[in-house]
C-alpha atoms as a PDB file:
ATOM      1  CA  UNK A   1       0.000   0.000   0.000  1.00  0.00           C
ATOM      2  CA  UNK A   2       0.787   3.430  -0.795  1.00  0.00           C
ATOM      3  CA  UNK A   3       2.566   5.930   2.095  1.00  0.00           C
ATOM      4  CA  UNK A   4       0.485   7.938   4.249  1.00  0.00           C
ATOM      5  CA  UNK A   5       0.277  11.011   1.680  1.00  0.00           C
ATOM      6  CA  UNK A   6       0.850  14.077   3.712  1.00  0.00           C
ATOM      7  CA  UNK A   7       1.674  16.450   1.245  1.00  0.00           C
ATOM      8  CA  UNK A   8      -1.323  16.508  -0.600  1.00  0.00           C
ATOM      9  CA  UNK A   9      -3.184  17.525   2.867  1.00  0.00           C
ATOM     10  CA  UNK A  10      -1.305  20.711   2.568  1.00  0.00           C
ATOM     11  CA  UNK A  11      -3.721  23.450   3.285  1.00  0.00           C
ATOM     12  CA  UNK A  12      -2.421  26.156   0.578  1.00  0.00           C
ATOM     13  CA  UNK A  13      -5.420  28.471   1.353  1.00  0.00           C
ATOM     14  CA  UNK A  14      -3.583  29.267   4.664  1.00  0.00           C
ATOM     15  CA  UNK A  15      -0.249  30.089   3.197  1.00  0.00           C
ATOM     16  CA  UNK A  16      -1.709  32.030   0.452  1.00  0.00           C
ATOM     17  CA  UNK A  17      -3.894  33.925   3.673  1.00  0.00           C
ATOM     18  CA  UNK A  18      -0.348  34.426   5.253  1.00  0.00           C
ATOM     19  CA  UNK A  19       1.356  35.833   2.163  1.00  0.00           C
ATOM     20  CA  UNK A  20      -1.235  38.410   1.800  1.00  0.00           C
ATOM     21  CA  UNK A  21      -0.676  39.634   5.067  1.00  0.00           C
ATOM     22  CA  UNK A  22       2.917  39.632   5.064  1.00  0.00           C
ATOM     23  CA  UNK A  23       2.264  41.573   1.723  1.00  0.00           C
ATOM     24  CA  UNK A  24      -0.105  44.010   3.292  1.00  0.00           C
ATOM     25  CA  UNK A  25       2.252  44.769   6.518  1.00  0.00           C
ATOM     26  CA  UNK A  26       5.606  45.276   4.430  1.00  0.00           C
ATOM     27  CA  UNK A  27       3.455  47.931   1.935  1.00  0.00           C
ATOM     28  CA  UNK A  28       2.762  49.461   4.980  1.00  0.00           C
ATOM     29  CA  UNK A  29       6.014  49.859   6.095  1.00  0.00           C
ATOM     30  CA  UNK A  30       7.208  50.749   2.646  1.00  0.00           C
ATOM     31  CA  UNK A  31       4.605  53.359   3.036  1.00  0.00           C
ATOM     32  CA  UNK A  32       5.343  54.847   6.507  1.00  0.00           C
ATOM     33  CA  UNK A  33       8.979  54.724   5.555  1.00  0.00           C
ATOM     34  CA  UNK A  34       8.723  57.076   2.658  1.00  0.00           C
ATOM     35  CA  UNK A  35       6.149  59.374   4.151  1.00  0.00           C
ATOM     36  CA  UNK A  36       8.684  59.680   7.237  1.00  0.00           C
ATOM     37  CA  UNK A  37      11.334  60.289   4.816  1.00  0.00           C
ATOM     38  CA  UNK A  38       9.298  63.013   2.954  1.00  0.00           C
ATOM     39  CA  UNK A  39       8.837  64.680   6.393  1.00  0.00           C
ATOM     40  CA  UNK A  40      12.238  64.531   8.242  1.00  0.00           C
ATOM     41  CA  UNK A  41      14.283  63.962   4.841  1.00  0.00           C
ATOM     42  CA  UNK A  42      16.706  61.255   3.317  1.00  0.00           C
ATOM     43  CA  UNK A  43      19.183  61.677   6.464  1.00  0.00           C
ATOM     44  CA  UNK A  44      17.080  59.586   8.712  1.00  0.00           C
ATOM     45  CA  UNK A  45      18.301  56.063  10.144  1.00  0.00           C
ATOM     46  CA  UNK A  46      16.201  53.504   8.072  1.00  0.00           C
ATOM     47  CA  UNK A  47      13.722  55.730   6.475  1.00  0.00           C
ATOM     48  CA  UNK A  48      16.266  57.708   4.533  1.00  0.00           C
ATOM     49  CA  UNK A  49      17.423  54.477   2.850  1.00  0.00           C
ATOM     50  CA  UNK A  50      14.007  53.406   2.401  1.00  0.00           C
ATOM     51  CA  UNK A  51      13.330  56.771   0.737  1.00  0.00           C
ATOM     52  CA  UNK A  52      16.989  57.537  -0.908  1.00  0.00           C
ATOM     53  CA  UNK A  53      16.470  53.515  -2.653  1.00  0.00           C
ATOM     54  CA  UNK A  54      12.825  54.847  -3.671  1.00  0.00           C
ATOM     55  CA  UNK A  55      14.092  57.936  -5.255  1.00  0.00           C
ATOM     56  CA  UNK A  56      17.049  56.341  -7.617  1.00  0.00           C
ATOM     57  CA  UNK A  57      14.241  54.001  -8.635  1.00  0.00           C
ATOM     58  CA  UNK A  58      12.052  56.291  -9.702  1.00  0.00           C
ATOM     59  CA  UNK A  59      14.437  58.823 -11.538  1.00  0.00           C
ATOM     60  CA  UNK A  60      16.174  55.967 -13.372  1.00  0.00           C
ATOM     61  CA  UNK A  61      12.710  54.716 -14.801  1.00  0.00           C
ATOM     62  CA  UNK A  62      11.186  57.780 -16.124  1.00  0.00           C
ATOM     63  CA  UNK A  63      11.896  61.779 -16.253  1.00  0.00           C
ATOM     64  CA  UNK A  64      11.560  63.168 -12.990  1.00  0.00           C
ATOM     65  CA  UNK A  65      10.053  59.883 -12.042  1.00  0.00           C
ATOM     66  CA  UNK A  66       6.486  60.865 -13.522  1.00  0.00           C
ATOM     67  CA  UNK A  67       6.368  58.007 -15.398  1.00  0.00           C
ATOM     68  CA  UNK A  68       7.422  55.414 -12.678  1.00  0.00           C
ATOM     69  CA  UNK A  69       4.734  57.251 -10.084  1.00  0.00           C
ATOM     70  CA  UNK A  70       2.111  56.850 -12.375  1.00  0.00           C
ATOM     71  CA  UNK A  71       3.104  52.948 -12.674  1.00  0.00           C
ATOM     72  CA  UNK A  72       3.987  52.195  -8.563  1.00  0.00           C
ATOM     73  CA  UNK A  73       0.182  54.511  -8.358  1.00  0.00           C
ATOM     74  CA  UNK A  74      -1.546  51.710 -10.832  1.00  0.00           C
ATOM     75  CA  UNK A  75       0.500  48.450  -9.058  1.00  0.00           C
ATOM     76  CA  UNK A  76      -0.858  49.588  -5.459  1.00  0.00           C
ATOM     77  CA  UNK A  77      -4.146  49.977  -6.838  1.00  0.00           C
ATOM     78  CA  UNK A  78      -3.898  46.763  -8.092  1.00  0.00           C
ATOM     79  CA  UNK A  79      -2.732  45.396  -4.846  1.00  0.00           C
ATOM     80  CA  UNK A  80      -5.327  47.107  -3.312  1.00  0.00           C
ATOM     81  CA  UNK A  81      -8.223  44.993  -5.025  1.00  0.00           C
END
């Protein structure tokens, strides 16, 4: 007889439930981070990097990083559904 299949049991509903939250909590940390570093500028501990990283991705997408706002805007709006 076959082995005691375990594996198939897995219950992927509950990882997938986990990943979104993980997903939701690190946006919001991406998001506090760059407000913060908006507010009390790039010099900050962690939230300058956070905001400094942000800022060379944006200007090396698109001019003035127009472009690349208008693309993170339509992601997190797709996140958001």
């Amino acid at each position: 007889m076959l082995l005691n299949m375990k594996f198939f049991d897995f219950n992927f509903s509950a990882l997938k439930s986990f990943l979104e939250k993980l997903t939701e909590v690190l946006l919001l940390v991406i998001s506090v981070s760059l407000l913060m570093g908006v507010l009390f500028g790039p010099d900050t501990a962690f939230v300058g990097s956070v905001y400094q990283n942000f800022a060379t991705i944006l200007s090396n997408i698109g001019e003035n990083g127009i472009i690349a706002l208008v693309s993170v805007a339509i992601i997190f709006a797709v996140l958001k559904k």
